[in-house]
Structures are given as C-alpha cells and as structure tokens.
C-alpha atoms as a PDB file:
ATOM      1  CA  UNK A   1       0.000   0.000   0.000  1.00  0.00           C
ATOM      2  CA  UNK A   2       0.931   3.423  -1.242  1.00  0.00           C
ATOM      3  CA  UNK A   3       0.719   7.086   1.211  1.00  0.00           C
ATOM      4  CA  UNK A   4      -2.134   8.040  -0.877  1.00  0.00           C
ATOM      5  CA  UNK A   5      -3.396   4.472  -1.145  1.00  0.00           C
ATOM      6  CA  UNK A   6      -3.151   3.207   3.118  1.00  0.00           C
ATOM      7  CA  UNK A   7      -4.041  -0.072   4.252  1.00  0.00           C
ATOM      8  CA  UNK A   8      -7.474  -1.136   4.554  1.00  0.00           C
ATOM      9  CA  UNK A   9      -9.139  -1.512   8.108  1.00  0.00           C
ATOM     10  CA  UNK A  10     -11.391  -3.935   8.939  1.00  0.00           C
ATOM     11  CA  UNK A  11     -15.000  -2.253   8.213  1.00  0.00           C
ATOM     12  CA  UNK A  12     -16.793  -4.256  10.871  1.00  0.00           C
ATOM     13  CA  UNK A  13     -18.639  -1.960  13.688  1.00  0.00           C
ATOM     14  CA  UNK A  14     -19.405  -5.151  15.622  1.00  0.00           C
ATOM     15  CA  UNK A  15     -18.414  -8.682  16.025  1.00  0.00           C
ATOM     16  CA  UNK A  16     -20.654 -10.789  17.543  1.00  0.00           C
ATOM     17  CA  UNK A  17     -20.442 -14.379  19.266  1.00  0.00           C
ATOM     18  CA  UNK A  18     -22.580 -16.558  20.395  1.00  0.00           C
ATOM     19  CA  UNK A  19     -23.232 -17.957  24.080  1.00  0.00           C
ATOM     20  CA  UNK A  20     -25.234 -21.096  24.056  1.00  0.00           C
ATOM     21  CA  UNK A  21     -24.579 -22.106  27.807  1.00  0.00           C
ATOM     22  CA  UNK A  22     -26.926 -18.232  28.278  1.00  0.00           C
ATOM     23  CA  UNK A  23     -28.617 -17.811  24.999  1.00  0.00           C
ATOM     24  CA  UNK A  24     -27.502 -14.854  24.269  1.00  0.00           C
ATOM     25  CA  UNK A  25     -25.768 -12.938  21.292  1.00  0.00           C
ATOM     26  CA  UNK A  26     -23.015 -10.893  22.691  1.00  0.00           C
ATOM     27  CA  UNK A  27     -19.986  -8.256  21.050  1.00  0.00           C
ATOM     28  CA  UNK A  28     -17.056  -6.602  22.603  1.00  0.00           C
ATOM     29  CA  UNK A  29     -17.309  -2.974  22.981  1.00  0.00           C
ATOM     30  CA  UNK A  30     -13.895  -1.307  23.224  1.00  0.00           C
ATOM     31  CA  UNK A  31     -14.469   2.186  24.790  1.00  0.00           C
ATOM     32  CA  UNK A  32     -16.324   0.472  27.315  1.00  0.00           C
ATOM     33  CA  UNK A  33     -13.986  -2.658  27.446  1.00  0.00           C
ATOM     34  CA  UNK A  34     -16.725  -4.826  28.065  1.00  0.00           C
ATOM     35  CA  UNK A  35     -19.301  -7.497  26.118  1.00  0.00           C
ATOM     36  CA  UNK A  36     -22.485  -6.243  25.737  1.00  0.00           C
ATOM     37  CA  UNK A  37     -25.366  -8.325  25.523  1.00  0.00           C
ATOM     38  CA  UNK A  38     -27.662  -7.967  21.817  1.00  0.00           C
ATOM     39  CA  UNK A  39     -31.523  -7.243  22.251  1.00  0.00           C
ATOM     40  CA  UNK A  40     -33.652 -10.110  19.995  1.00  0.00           C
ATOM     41  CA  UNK A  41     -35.112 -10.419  17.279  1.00  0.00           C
ATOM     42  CA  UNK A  42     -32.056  -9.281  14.886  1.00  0.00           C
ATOM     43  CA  UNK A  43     -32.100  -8.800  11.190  1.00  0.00           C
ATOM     44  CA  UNK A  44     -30.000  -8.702   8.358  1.00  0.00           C
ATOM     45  CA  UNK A  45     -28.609  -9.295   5.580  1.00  0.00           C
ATOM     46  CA  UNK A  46     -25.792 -11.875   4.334  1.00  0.00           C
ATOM     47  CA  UNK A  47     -23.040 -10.471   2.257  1.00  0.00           C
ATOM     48  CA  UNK A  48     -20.386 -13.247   2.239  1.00  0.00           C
ATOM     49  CA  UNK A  49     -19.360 -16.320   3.821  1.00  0.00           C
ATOM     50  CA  UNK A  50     -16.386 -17.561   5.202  1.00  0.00           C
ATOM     51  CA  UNK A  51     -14.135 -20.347   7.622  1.00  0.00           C
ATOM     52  CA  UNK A  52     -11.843 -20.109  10.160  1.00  0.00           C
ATOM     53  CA  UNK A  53     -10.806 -21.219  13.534  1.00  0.00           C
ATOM     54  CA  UNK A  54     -11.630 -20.286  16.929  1.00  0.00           C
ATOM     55  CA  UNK A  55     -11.635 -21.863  20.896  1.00  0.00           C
ATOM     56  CA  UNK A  56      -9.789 -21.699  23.810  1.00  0.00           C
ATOM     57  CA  UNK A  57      -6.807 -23.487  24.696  1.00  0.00           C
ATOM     58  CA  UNK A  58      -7.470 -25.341  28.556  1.00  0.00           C
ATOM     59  CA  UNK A  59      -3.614 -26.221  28.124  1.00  0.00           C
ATOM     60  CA  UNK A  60      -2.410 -22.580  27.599  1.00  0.00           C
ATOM     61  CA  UNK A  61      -5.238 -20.736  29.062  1.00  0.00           C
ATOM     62  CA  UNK A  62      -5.547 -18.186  25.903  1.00  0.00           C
ATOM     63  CA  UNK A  63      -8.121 -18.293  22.844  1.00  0.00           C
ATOM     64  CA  UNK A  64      -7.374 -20.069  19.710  1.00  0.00           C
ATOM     65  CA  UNK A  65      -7.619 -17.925  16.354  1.00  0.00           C
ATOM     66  CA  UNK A  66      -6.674 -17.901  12.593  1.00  0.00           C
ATOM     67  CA  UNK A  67      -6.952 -16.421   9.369  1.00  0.00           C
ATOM     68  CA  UNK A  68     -10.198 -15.954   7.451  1.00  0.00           C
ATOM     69  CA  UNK A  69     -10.516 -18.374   4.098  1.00  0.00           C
ATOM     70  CA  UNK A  70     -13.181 -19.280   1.470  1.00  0.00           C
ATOM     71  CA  UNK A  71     -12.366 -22.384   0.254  1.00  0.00           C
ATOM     72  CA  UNK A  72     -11.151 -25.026   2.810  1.00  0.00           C
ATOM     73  CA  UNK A  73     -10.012 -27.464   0.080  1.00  0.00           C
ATOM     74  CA  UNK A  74      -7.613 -24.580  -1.624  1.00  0.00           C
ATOM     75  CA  UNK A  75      -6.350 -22.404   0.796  1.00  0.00           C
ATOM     76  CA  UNK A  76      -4.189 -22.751   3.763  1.00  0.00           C
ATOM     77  CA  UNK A  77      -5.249 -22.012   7.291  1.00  0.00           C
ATOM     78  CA  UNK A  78      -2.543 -20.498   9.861  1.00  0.00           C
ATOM     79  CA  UNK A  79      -4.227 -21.420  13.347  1.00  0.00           C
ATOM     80  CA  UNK A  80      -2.214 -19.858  16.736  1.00  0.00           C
ATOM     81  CA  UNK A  81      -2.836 -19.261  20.269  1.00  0.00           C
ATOM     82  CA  UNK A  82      -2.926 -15.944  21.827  1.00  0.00           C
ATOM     83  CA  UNK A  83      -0.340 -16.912  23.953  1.00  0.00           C
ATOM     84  CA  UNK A  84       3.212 -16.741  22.780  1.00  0.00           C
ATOM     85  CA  UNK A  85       4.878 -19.950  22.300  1.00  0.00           C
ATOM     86  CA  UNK A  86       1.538 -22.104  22.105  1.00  0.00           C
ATOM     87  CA  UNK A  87       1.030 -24.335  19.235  1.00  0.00           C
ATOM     88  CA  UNK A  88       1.091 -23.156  15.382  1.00  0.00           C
ATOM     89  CA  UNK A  89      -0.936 -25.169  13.054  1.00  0.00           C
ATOM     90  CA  UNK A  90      -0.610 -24.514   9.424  1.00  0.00           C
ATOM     91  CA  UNK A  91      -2.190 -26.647   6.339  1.00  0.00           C
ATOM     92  CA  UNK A  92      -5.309 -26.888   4.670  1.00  0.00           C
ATOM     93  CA  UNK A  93      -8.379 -27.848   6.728  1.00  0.00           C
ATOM     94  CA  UNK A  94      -8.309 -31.856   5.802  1.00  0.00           C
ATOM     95  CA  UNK A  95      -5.077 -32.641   7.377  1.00  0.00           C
ATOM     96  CA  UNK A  96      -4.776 -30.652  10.088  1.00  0.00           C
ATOM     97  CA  UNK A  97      -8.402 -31.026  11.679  1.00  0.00           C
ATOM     98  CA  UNK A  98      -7.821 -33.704  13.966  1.00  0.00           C
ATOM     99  CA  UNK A  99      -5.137 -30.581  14.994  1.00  0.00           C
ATOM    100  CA  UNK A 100      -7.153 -28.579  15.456  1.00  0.00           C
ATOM    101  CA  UNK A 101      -9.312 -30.433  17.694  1.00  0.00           C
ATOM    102  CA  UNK A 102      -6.515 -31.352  19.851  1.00  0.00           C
ATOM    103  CA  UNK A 103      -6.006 -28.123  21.136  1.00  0.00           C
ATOM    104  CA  UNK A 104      -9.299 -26.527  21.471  1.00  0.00           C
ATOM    105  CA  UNK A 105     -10.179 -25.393  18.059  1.00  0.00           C
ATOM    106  CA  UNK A 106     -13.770 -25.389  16.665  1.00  0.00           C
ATOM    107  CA  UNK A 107     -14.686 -24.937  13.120  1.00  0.00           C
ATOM    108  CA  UNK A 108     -16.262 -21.504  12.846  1.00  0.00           C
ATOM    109  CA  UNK A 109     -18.193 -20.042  10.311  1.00  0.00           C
ATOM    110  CA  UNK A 110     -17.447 -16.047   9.686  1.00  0.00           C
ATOM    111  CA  UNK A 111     -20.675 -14.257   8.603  1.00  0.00           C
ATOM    112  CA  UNK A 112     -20.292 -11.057   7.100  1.00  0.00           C
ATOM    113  CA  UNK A 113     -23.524  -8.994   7.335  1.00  0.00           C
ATOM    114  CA  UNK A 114     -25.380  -6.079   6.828  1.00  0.00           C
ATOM    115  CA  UNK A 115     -27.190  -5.897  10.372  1.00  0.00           C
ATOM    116  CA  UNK A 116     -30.732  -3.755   9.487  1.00  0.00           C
ATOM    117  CA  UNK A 117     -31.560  -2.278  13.456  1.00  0.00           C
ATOM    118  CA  UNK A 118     -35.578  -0.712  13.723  1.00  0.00           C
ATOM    119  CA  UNK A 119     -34.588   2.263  13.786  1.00  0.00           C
ATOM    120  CA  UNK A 120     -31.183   3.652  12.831  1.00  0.00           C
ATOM    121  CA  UNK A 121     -29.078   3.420   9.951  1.00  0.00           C
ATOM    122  CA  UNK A 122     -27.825  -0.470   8.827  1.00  0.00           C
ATOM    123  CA  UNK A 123     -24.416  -1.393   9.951  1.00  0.00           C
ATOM    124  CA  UNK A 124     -21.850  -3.860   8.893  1.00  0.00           C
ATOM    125  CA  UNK A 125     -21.212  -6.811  11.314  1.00  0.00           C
ATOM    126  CA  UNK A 126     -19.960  -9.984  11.373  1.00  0.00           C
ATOM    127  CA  UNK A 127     -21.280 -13.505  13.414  1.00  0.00           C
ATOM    128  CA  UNK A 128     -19.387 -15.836  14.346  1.00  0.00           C
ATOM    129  CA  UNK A 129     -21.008 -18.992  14.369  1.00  0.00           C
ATOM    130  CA  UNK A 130     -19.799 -22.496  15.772  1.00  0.00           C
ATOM    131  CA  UNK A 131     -21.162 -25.665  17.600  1.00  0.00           C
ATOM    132  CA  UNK A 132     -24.842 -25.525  17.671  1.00  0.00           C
ATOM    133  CA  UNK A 133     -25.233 -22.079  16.489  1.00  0.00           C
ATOM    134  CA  UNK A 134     -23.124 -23.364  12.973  1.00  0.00           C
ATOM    135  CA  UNK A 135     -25.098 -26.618  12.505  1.00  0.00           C
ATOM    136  CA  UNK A 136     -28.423 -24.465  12.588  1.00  0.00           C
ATOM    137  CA  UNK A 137     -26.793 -21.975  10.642  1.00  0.00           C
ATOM    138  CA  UNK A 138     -26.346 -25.110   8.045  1.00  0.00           C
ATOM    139  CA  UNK A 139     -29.820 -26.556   8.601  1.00  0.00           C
ATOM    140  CA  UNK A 140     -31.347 -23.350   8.370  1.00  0.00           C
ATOM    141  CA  UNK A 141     -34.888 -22.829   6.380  1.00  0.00           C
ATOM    142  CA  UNK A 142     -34.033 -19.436   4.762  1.00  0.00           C
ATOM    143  CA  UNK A 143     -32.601 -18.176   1.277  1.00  0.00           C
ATOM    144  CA  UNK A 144     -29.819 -16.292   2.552  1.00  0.00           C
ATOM    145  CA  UNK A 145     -28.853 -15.075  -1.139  1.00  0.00           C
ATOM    146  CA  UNK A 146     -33.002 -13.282  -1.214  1.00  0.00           C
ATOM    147  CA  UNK A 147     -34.281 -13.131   2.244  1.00  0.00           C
ATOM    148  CA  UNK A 148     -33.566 -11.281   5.174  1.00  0.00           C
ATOM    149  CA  UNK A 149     -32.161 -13.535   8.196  1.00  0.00           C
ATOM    150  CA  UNK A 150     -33.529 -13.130  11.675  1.00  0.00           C
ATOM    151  CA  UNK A 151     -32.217 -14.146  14.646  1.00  0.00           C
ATOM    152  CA  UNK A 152     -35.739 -14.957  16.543  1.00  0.00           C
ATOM    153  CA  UNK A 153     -36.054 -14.404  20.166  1.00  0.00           C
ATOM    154  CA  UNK A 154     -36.657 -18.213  21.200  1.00  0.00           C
ATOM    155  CA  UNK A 155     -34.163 -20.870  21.359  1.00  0.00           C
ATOM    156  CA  UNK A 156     -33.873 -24.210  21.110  1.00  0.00           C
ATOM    157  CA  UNK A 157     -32.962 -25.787  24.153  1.00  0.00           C
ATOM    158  CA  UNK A 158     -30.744 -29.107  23.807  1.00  0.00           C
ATOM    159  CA  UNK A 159     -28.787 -31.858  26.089  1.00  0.00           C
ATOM    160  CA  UNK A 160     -25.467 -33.321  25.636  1.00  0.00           C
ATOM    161  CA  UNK A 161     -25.430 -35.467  29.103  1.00  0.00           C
ATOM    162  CA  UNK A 162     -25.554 -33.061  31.980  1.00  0.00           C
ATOM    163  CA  UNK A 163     -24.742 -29.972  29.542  1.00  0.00           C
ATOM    164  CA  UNK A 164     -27.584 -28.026  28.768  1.00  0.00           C
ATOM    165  CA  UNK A 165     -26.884 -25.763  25.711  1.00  0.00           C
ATOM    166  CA  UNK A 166     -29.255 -23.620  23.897  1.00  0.00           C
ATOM    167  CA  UNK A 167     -29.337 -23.533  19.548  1.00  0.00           C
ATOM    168  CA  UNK A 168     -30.434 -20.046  17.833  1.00  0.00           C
ATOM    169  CA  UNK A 169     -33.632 -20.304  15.760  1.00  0.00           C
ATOM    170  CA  UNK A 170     -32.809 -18.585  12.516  1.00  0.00           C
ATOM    171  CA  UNK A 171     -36.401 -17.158  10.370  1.00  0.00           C
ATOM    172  CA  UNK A 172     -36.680 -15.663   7.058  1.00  0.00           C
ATOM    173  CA  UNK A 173     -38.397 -12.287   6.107  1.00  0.00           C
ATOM    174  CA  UNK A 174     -38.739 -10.578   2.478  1.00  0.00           C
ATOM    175  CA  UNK A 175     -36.112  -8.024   1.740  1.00  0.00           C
ATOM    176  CA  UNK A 176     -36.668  -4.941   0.394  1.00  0.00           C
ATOM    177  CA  UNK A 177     -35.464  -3.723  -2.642  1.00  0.00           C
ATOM    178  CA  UNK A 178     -33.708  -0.968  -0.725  1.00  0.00           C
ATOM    179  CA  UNK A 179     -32.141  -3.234   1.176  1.00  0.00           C
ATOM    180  CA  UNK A 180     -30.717  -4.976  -1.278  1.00  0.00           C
ATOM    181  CA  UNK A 181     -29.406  -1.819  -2.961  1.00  0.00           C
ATOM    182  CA  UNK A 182     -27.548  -0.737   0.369  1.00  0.00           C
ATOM    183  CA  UNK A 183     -26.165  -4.455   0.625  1.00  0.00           C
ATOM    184  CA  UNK A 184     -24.251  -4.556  -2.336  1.00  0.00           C
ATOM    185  CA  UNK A 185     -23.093  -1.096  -1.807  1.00  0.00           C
ATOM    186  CA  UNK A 186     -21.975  -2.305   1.634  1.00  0.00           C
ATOM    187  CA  UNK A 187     -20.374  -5.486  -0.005  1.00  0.00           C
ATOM    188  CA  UNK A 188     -18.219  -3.327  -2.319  1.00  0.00           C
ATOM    189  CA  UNK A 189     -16.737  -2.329   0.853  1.00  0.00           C
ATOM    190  CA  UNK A 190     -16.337  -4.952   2.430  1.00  0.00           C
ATOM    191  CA  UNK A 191     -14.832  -6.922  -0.629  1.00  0.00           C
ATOM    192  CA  UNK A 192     -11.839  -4.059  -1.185  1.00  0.00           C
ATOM    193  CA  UNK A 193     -10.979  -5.440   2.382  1.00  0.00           C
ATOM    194  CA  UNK A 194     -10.978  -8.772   2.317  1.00  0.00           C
ATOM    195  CA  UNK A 195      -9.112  -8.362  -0.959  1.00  0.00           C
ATOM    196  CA  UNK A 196      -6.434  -6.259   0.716  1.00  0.00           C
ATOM    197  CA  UNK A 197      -6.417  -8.650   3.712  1.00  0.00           C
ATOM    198  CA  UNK A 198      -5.885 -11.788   1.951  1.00  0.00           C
ATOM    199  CA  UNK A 199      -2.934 -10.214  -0.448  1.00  0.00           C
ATOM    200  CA  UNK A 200      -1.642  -9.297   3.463  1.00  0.00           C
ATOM    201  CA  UNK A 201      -1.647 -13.204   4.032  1.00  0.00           C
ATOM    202  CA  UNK A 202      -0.080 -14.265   1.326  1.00  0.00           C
ATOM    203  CA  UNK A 203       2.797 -12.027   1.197  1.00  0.00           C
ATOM    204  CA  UNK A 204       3.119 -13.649   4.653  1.00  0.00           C
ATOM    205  CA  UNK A 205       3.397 -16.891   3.246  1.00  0.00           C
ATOM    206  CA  UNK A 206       6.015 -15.595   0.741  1.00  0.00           C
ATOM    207  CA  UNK A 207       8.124 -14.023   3.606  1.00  0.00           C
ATOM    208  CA  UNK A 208       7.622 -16.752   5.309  1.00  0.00           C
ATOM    209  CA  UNK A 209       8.648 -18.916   2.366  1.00  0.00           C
ATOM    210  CA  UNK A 210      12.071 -16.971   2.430  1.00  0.00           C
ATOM    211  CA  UNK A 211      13.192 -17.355   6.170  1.00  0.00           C
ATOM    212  CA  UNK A 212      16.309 -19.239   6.688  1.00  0.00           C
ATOM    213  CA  UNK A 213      15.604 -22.876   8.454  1.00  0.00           C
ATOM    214  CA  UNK A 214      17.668 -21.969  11.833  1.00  0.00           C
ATOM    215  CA  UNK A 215      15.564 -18.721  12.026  1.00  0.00           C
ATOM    216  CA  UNK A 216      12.796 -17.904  14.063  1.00  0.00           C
ATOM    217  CA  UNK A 217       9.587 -18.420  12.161  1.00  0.00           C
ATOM    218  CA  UNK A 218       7.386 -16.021  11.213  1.00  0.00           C
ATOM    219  CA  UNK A 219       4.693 -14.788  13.733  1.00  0.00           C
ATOM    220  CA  UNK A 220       1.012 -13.721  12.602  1.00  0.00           C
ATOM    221  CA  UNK A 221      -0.231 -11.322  13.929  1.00  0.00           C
ATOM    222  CA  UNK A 222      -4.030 -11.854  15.242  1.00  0.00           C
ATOM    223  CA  UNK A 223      -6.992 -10.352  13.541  1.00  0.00           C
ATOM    224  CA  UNK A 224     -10.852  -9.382  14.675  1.00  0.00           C
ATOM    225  CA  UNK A 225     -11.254 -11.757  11.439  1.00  0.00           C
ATOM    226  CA  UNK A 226     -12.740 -14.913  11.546  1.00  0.00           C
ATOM    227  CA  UNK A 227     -16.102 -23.269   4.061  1.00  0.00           C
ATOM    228  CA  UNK A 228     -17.621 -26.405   5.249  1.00  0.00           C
ATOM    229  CA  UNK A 229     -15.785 -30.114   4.790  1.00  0.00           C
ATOM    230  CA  UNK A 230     -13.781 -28.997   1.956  1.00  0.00           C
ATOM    231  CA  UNK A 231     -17.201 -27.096  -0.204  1.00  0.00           C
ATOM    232  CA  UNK A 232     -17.579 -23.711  -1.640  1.00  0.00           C
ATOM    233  CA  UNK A 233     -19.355 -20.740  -0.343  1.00  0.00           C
ATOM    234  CA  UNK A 234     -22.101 -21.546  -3.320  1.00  0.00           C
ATOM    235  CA  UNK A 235     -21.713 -24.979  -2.421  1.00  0.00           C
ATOM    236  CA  UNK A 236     -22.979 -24.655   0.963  1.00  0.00           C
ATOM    237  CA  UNK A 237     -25.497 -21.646   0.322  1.00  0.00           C
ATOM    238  CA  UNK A 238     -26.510 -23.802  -2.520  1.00  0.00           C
ATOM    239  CA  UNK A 239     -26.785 -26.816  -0.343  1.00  0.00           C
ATOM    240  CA  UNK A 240     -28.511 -25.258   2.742  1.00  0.00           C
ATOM    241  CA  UNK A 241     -31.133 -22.973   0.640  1.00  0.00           C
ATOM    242  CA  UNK A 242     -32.057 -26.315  -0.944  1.00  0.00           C
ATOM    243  CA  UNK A 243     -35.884 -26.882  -1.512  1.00  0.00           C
ATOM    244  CA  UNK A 244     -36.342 -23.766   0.536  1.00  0.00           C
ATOM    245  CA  UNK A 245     -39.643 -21.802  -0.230  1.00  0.00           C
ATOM    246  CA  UNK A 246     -39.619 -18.647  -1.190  1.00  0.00           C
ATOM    247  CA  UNK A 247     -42.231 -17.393   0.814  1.00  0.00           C
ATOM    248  CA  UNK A 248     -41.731 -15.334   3.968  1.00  0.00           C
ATOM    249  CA  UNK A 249     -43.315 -12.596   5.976  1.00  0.00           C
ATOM    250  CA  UNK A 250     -42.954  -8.731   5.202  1.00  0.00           C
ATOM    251  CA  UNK A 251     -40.176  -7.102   7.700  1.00  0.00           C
ATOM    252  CA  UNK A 252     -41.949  -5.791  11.235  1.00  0.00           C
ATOM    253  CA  UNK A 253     -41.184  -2.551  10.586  1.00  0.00           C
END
C-alpha cells in the first residue's frame, strides 16, 4: 500500500459471538472494554461467507484464532494461540483437523452482514457462528442469497449429558429492494478489504517462504477476522437454501 493508497481496516462496527450455555448474542465494545449483551429479534442481511478457527486453549489458558478463508479445500489455514509460544498449526483444513481439535479449536463459520436495526441506519457486522449455532446456521430454512435472516427471540434448548446448551432459531423475512441496494453497496466495501487482507496473508506466506531454516519463524499477527468439509461458499449456500420456499413474511417494521 501506497501514502495516498493506506491499508485497509477492517469495516466491521461489531463482532458478535454466540453464548449457548446463556442464549444470548453478545460483542465486545472497546471504549467500554466490556461485552455487551444484543436485544432479539435481529435482522440482516448476508453479504459473504467464510471459515476459520476459533476456541480456547485449557492447556495454555488463551483463545485459539486464525486467518479468514473461502475455500477449505484450496487455501491454507494459519491457526495460533494468543499466547506466545503455544502451538502453530498450518495446512489446509483436511489434514490438520484432527489438529485442530486437539487443542481446542472449533470450526467456525465467519458471517459477514449487513445488520438492518428498527430504527437507525444499517451497519456492517460480522457472526461468528460455531457448535450448535453453525449446525443451525447449516440446517437453516431461509434463502440467505433473497431473504432477510432473523435471529428470533426463542431458542432451542438441547442436552449433551448433563450440559444443557441452547441452539439459535434462525427465520426468514422478504427483503426490500432498498435493502438490497444498500447491501451490495456495503459489499463493495467490504470486498476491497478482504481483498487487501488476503494479499496481506499471502505475502506472509512468501516471507515466510524466504526465512532461513535456523531462524525464528514467522509470527502472525491476530486479527478481529474470523467453508464447510472442503465445499464452496455456493456450495454450501446452494446446499442449505435447498428446496427452501420462497415465501416469507414482510419485515416488522
């Protein structure tokens, strides 16, 4: 990047995880250094998909992150502790799993989204789903690609053993032709960074590539950034919008 041509940040206002032992949808606000729960119902829109890596480490008592990718079968993941000196996992997604899973690491799905609030202007956000919330994210009854997405204010409440967990209930609502418009505007955005942030990764690789055997190796940095056994984006929006119906409510406002 250039002086008159700087690096692109992240445009995300809010990243937001889920807590299935509370049922609740919660983001980190940094001027008050604290999470702060979301109200329900939420709404919005998808803009793009992605895969990456997330947990916590009971071994090194830190979280587990990696880089953001969109195809699992073609493109290397770079999985780290936020502890120096943990583990580094690097490969693509099929042979280093089991990994993964070692250490703490979940498959997480990165949702990019337009999030459209009842009153206010629409905001770009990102979900980070895993566990329960990512297999009803798969098995969910809504055409992500033409429908709005809401987050309903009911869960489902399951049992694993003793563990009581609760799964999001995902609905689908028409979207407005407005809302469409300020999507893809907001996706042109977001696409210039994800561009940037990727041509970031693999110059890291290339550096990387370079480094001398008896040297140090390369450290990655972590990111607020966060493609499902080995398919394509299309491939699972494809496969999860299957024999879905078109037909959904108007918005509630």
């Amino acid at each position: 990047m250039s002086i008159s041509n700087p690096s692109l940040k992240n445009p995300c206002g809010k990243f937001i995880d889920f807590k299935s032992d509370k049922g609740i949808f919660v983001y980190y606000d940094k001027e008050k250094e604290e999470q702060v729960e979301l109200s329900l119902p939420l709404y919005f829109v998808v803009l793009d998909e992605l895969s990456a890596i997330s947990g916590y480490s009971k071994k090194h008592d830190c979280g587990i992150y990696s880089n953001e990718i969109h195809f699992l079968k073609d493109e290397v993941l770079k999985v780290r502790t936020f502890k120096k000196g943990g583990p580094s996992i690097v490969g693509l997604y099929d042979a280093i799993k089991d990994s993964i899973k070692a250490i703490g690491g979940k498959y997480t799905k990165s949702v990019y989204a337009m999030m459209i609030p009842t009153e206010g202007v629409p905001e770009l956000v990102n979900f980070r789903f895993r566990g329960a919330a990512f297999s009803a994210w798969l098995d969910k009854k809504v055409n992500s690609s033409r429908q709005v997405v809401c987050i309903a204010d009911e869960f489902i409440e399951e049992h694993n053993g003793k563990t009581v967990y609760n799964v999001p209930v995902f609905k689908a609502f028409n979207m407005k032709p407005e809302y469409r418009d300020m999507a893809v505007e907001m996706d042109k955005e977001l696409q210039a960074f994800l561009k940037s942030y990727k041509s970031k990764q693999t110059e890291k690789e290339a550096v990387a590539a370079e480094v001398p055997v008896e040297t140090e190796p390369v450290t990655f940095a972590p990111t607020n950034n966060w493609q499902s056994g080995g398919r394509s984006v299309s491939d699972v929006k494809e496969a999860a919008t299957a024999n879905v119906p078109d037909g959904a409510d108007d918005l509630p406002f």
